[in-house]
Protein backbone atom coordinates (compact mmCIF):
# COMPACT_ATOMS: atom_id res chain seq x y z
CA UNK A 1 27.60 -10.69 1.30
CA UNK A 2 26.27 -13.84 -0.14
CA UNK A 3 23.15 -12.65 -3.13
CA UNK A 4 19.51 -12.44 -1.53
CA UNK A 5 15.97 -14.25 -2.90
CA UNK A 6 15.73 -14.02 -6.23
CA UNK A 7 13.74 -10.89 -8.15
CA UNK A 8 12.17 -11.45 -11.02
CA UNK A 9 11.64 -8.82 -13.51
CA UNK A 10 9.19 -8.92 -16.94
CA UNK A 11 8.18 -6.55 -19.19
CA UNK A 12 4.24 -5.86 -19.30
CA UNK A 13 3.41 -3.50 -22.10
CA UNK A 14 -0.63 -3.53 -21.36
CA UNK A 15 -3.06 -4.53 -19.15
CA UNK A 16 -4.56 -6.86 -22.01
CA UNK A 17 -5.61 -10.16 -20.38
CA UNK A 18 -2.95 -12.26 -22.40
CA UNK A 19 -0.26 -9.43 -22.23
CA UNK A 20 -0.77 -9.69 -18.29
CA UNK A 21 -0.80 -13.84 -18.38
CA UNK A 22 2.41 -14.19 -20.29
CA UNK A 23 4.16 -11.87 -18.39
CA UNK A 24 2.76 -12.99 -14.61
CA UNK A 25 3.40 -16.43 -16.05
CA UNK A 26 6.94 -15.62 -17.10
CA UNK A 27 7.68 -14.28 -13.71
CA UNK A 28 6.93 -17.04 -11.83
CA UNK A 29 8.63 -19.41 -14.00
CA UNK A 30 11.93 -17.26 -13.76
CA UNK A 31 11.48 -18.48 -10.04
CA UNK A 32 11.08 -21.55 -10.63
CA UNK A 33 7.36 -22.14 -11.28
CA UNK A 34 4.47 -21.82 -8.85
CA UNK A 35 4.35 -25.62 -7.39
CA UNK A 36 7.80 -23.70 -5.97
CA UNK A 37 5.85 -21.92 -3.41
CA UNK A 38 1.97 -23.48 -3.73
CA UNK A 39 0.99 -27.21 -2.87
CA UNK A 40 -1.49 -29.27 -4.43
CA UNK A 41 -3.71 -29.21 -1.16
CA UNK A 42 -2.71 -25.45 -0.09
CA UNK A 43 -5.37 -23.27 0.76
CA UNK A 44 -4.35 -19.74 -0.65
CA UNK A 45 -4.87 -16.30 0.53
CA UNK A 46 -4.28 -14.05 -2.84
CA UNK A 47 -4.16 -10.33 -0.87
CA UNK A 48 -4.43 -7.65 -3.74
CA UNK A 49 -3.81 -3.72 -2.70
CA UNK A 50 -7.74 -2.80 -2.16
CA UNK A 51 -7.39 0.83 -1.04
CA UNK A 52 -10.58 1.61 -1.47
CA UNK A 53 -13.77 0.87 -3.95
CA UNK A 54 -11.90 2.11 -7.02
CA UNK A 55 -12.08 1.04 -10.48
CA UNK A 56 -9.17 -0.44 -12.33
CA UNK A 57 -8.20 2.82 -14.27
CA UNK A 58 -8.28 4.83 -11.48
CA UNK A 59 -4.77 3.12 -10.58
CA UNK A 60 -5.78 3.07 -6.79
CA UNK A 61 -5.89 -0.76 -6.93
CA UNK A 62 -3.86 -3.99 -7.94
CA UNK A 63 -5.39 -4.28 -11.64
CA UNK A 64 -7.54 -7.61 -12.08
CA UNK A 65 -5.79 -8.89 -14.54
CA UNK A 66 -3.03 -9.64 -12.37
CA UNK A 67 -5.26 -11.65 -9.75
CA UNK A 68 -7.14 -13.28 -12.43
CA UNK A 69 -3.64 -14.81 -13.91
CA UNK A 70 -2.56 -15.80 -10.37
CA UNK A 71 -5.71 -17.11 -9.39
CA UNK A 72 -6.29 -19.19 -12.58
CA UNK A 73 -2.19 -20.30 -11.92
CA UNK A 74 -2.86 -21.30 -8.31
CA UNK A 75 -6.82 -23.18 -9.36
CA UNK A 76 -4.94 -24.84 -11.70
CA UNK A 77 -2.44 -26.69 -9.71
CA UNK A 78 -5.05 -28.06 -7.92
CA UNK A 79 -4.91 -25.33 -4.50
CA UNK A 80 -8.04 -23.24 -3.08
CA UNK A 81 -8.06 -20.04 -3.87
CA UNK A 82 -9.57 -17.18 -1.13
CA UNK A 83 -9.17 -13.53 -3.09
CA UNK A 84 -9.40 -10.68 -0.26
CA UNK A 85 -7.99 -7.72 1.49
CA UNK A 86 -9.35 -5.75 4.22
CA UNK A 87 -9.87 -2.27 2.54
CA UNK A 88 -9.77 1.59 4.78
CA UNK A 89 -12.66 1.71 6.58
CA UNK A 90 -14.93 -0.36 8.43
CA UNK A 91 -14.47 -4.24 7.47
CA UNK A 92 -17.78 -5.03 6.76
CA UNK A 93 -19.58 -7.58 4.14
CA UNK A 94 -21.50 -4.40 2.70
CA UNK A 95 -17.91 -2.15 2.00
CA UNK A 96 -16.45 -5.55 0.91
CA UNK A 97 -19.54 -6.19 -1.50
CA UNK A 98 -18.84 -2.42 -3.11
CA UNK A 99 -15.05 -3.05 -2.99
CA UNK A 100 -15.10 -6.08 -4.78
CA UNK A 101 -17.86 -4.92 -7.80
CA UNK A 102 -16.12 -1.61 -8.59
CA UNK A 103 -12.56 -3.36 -8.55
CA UNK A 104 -14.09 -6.09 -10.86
CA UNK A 105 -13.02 -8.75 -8.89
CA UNK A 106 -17.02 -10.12 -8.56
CA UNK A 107 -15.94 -10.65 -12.15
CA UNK A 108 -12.58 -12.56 -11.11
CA UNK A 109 -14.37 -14.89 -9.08
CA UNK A 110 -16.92 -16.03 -11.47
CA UNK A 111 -14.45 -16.44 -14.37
CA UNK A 112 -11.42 -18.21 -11.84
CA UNK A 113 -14.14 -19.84 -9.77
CA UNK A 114 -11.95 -18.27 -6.69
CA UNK A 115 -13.78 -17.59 -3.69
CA UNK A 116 -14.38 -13.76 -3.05
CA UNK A 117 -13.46 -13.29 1.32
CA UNK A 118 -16.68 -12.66 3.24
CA UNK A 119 -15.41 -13.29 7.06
CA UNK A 120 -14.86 -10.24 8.62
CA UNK A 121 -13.63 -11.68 12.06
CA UNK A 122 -9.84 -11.67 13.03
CA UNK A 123 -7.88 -12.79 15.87
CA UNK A 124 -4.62 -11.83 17.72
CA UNK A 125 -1.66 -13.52 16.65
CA UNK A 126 1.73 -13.61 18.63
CA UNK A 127 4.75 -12.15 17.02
CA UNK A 128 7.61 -13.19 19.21
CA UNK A 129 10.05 -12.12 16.48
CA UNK A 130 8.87 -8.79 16.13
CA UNK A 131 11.07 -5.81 17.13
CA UNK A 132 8.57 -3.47 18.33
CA UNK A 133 5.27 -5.39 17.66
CA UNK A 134 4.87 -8.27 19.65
CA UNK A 135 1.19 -9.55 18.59
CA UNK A 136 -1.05 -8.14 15.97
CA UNK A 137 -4.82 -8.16 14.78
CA UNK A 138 -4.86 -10.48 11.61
CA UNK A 139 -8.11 -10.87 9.30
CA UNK A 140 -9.11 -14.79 10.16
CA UNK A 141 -8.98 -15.40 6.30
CA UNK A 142 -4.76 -14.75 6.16
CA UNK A 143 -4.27 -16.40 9.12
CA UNK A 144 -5.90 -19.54 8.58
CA UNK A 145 -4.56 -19.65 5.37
CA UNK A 146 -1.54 -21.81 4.46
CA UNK A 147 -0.21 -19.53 1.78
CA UNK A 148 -0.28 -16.21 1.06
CA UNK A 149 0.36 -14.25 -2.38
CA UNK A 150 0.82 -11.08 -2.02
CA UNK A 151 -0.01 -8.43 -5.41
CA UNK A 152 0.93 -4.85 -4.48
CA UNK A 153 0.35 -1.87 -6.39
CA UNK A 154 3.67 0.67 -7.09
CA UNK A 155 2.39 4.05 -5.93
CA UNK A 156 3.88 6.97 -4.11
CA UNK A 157 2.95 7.72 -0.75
CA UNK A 158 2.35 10.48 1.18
CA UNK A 159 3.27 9.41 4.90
CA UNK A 160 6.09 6.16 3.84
CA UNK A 161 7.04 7.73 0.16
CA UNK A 162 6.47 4.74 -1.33
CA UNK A 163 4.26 1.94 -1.11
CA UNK A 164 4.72 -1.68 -2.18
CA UNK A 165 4.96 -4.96 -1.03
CA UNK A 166 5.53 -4.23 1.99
CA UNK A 167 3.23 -1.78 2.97
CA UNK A 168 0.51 -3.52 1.33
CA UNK A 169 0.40 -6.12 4.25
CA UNK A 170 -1.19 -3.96 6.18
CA UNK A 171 -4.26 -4.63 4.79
CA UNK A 172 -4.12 -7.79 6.70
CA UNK A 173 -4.99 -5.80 9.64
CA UNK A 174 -8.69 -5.31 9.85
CA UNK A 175 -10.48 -2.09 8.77
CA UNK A 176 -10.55 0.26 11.43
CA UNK A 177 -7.78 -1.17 14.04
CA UNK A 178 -4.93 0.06 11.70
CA UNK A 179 -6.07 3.95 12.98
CA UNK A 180 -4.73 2.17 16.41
CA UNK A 181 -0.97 1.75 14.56
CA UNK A 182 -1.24 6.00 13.18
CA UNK A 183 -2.30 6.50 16.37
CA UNK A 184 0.63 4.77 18.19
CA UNK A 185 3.32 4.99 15.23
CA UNK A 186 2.75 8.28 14.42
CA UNK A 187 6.87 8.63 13.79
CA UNK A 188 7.16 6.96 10.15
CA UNK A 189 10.24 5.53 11.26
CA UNK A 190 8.38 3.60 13.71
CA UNK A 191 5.37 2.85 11.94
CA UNK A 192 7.86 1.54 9.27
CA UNK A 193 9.32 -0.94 11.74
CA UNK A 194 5.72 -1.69 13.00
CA UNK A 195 5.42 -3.00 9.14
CA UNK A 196 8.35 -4.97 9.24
CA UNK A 197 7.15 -6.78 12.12
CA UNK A 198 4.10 -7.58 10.33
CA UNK A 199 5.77 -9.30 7.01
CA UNK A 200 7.98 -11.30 9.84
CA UNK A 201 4.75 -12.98 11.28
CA UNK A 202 2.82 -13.33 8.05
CA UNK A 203 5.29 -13.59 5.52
CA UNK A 204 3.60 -14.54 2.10
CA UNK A 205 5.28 -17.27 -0.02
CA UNK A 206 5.25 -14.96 -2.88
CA UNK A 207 4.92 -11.76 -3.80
CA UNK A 208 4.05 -9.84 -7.02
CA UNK A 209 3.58 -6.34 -8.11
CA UNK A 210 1.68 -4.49 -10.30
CA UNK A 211 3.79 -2.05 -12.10
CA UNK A 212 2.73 -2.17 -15.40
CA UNK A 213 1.19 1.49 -14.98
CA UNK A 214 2.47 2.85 -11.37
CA UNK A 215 1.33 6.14 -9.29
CA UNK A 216 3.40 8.96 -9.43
CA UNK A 217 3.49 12.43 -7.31
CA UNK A 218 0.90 12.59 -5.17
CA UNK A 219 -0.25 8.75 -4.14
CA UNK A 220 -1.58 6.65 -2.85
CA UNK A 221 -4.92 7.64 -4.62
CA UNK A 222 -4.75 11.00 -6.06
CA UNK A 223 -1.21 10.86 -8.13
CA UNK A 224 -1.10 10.78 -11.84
CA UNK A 225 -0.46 7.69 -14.20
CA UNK A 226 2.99 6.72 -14.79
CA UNK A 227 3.68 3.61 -17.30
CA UNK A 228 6.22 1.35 -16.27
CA UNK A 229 5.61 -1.27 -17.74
CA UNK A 230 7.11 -4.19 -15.97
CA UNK A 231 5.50 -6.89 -13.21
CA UNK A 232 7.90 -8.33 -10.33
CA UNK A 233 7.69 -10.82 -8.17
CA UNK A 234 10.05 -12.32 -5.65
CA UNK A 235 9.61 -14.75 -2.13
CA UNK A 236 11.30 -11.79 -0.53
CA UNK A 237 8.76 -8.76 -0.40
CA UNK A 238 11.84 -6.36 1.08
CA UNK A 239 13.82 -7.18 -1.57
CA UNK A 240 11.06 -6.97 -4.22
CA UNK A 241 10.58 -3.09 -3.25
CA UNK A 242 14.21 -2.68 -2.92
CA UNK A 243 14.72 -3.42 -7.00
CA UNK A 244 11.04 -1.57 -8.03
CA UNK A 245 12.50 1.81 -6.49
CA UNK A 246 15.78 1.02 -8.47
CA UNK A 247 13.43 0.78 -11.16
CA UNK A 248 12.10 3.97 -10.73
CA UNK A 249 15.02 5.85 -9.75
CA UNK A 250 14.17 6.07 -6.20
CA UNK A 251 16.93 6.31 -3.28
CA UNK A 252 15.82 3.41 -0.81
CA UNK A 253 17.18 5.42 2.04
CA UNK A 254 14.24 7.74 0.91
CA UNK A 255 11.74 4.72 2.15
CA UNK A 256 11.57 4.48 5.14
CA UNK A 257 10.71 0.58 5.07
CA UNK A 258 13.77 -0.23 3.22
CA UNK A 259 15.91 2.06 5.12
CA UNK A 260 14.62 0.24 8.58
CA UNK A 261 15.14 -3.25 6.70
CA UNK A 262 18.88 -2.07 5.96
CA UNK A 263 19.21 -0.97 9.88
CA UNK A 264 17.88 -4.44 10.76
CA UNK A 265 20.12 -6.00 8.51
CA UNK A 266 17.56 -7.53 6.45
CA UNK A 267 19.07 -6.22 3.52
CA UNK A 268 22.78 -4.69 2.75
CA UNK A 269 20.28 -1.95 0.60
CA UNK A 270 22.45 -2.46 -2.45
CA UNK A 271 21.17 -3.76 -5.92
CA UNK A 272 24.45 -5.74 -6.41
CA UNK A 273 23.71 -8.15 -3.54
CA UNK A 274 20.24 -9.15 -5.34
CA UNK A 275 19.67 -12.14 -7.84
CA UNK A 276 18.17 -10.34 -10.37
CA UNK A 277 16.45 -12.94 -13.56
CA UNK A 278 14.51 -11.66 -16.35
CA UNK A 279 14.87 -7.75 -17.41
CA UNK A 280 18.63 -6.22 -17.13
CA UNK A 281 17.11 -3.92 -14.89
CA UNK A 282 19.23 -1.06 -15.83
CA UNK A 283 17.57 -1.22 -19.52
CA UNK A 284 13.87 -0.96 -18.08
CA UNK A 285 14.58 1.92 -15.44
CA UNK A 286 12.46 4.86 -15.87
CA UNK A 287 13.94 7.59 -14.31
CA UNK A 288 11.75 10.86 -14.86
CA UNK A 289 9.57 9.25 -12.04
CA UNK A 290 7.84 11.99 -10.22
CA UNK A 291 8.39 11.56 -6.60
CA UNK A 292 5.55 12.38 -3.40
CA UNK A 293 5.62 16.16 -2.92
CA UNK A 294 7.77 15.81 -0.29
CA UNK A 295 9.21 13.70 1.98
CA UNK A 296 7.59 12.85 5.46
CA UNK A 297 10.03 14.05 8.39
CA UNK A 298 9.52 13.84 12.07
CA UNK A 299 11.66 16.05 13.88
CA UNK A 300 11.89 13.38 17.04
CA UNK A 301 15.30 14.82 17.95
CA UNK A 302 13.89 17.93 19.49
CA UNK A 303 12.44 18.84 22.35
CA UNK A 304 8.48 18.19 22.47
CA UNK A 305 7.15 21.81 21.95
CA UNK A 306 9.72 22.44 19.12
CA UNK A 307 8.78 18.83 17.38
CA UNK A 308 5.49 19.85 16.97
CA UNK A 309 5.69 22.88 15.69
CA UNK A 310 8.13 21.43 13.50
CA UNK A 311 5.67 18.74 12.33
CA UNK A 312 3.45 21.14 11.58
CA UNK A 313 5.10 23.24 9.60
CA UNK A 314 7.77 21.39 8.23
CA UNK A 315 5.95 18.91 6.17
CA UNK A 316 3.17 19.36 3.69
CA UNK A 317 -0.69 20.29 5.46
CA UNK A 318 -3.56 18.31 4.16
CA UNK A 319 -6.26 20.97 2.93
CA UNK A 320 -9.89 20.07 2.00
CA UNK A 321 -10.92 21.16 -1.19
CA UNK A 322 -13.97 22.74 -2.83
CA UNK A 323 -15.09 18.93 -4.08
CA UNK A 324 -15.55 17.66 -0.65
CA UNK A 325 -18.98 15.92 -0.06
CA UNK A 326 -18.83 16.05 3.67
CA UNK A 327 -19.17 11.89 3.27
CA UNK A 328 -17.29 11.95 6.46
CA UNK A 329 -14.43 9.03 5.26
CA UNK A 330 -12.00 11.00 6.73
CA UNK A 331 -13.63 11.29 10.10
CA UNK A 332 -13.79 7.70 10.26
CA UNK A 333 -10.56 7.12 9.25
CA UNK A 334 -8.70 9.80 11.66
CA UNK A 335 -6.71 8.49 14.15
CA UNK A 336 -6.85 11.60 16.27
CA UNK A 337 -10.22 12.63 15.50
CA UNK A 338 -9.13 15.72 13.88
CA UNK A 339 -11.90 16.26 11.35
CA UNK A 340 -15.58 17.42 11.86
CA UNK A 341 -18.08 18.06 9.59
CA UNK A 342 -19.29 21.54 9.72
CA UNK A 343 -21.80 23.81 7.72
CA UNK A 344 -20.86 25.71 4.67
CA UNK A 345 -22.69 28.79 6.23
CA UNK A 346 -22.09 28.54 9.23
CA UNK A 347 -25.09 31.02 10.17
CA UNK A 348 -27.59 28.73 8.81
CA UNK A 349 -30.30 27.18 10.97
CA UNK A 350 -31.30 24.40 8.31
CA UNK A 351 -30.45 21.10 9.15
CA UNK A 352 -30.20 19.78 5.27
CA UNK A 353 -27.67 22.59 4.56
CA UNK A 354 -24.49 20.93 3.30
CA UNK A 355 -21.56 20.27 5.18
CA UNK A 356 -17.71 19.32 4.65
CA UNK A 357 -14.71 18.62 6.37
CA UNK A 358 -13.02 20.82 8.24
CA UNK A 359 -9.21 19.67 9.84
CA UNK A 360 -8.19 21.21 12.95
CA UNK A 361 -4.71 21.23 12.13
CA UNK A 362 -3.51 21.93 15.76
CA UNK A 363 -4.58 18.02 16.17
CA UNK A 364 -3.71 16.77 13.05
CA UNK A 365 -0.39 14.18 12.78
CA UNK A 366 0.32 14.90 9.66
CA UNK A 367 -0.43 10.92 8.51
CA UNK A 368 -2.48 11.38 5.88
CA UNK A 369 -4.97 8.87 6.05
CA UNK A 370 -7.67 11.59 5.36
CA UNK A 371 -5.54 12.41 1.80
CA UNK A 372 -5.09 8.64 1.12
CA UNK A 373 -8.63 7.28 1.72
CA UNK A 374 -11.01 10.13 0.18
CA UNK A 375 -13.49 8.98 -2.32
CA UNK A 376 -13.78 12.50 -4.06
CA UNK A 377 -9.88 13.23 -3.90
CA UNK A 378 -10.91 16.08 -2.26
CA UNK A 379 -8.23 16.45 0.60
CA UNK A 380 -5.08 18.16 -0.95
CA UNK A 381 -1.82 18.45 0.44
CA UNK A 382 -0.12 21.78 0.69
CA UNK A 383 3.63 23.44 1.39
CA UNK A 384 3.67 25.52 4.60
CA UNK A 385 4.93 29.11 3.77
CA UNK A 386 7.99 27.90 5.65
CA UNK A 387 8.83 24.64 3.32
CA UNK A 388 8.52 26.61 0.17
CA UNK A 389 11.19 29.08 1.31
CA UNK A 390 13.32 25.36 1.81
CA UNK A 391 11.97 24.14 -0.53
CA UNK A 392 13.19 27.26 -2.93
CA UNK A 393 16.63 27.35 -1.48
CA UNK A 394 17.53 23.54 -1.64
């Protein structure tokens, strides 16, 4: 099999500004500099992972030290620069405005004189080359964009096990219309093709990612802090998360986006077959990487009744926790309304008595959206009785 796009790997000890520069620098140079993929004229898209209005430390987002060294890369060759993303939620100028402050990319723009996105409109864009998605919702800012760089974030994930530069194009789907895709993929096998489908019709011309400090455990945005201390980047975004779970000691066949890319034939799913510059990457692995709780299964084989109960109890159960607010993020973001809010005592008559979140997990599909999106990390995720016997045993 002849060797795949190239993957560049650099060590990134910190997230000091000039640390970060050198090393996002470095990258791009090992692939041959960024007039490779950005022209003079080009009007650029730079699509960070923005989750959710979360500070840099909080590891939930891209850090801005990566988009400030792109964006300052990309001004300086003369493109225009758009920073964006279209966050969980409702796409709205107002969530943008709190997005962008806490993230400290307000502070981006004015230092990279980058435009911050404002347009919340999108359009339908055909996608005769998709699989299983023929057409999809796209934020007006990507698609009218001539280039797109893509900067993930390396976190666990609790529905696709991993997430990365692949699954952070789905924040080119606007706000609220990706509960549509839960709703519709609610097999992660599927929803993994679904994401496929998407990097096929809006394939950036480079992609980077943020693993200087990763997620571990229990990600996307309540795992713990795991330095690893490197940034990639590659033109191939497949083969960019194929060599960062190498990196960590993950199994692709354990992520479900790489092991629908090797079914595809997108990739042969072997680290040999990649043109690997920078790093030996087999001197920066880091393999006491603490994997999602468990992995996400869907038991499609069986028989209807038997599939749900398996879903149920097979994987872990998202719980809300003492610290919930009753905000009601996770109603919003349900795909199968699952969640109401209802009153701590729920005897009282008084309408200012607090509420929270209460999961009717009869409903629930097990996608974790509630878990992933929470501002108070207050949605946990627990083993069924029946997993920790497995669990035990295995």
């Amino acid at each position: 099999m002849k060797k795949m796009s190239k993957v560049a790997i650099v060590k990134c000890e910190n997230y000091e500004e000039d640390v970060v520069k050198k090393a996002v620098e470095k990258s791009i140079n090992l692939l041959g500099g960024i007039s490779n993929f950005i022209n003079e004229k080009d009007k650029v898209f730079i699509k960070p992972n923005l989750l959710r209005a979360s500070s840099p430390e909080s590891l939930i987002i891209t850090h801005p030290a990566l988009i400030k060294s792109v964006a300052k890369l990309v001004k300086n060759l003369g493109a225009e620069v758009t920073i964006g993303d279209s966050p969980g939620g409702k796409f709205t100028k107002n969530s943008l405005s709190k997005v962008y402050k806490i993230s400290g990319l307000t502070d981006v723009s004015k230092e990279t004189s980058a435009k911050l996105n404002w347009n919340t409109n999108y359009s339908t864009k055909s996608n005769p080359e998709g699989n299983i998605v023929k057409s999809f919702e796209i934020i007006n800012i990507a698609s009218k964009a001539d280039k797109i760089i893509s900067i993930s974030k390396l976190k666990t994930h609790g529905f696709t096990y991993i997430t990365g530069a692949v699954k952070n194009l789905f924040g080119l789907v606007p706000g609220l219309k990706k509960i549509g895709f839960h709703t519709r993929f609610q097999n992660v096998d599927h929803f993994s093709q679904m994401l496929l489908d998407l990097y096929i019709l809006t394939k950036p011309a480079l992609n980077i990612m943020d693993a200087v400090i990763a997620m571990e455990g229990s990600g996307p945005s309540a795992g713990d802090a795991k330095k690893v201390g490197l940034i990639l980047a590659s033109d191939d975004a497949v083969c960019l998360d194929l060599v960062a779970t190498y990196a960590i000691g993950v199994n692709p066949l354990k992520v479900p986006t790489l092991k629908a890319a090797i079914d595809r034939g997108m990739i042969s799913g072997k680290i040999s077959d990649i043109d690997i510059v920078g790093e030996d990457i087999n001197s920066v692995r880091v393999l006491d990487f603490k994997p999602p709780p468990t992995e996400r299964r869907d038991y499609w084989f069986y028989p209807p009744v038997i599939r749900k109960w398996a879903i149920r109890n097979l994987n872990l159960t998202p719980i809300i926790k003492s610290n919930c607010i009753g905000c009601g993020v996770c109603i919003k973001n349900c795909p199968v309304n699952a969640i109401k809010l209802i009153s701590i005592n729920k005897m009282s008559k008084d309408k200012d008595v607090k509420k929270k979140a209460n999961i009717d997990l009869k409903k629930c599909i097990r996608c974790y959206c509630c878990h992933e999106l929470c501002p108070e990390k207050a949605v946990g995720l627990k083993k069924p009785f029946l997993l920790k016997m497995i669990s035990l045993k295995s």
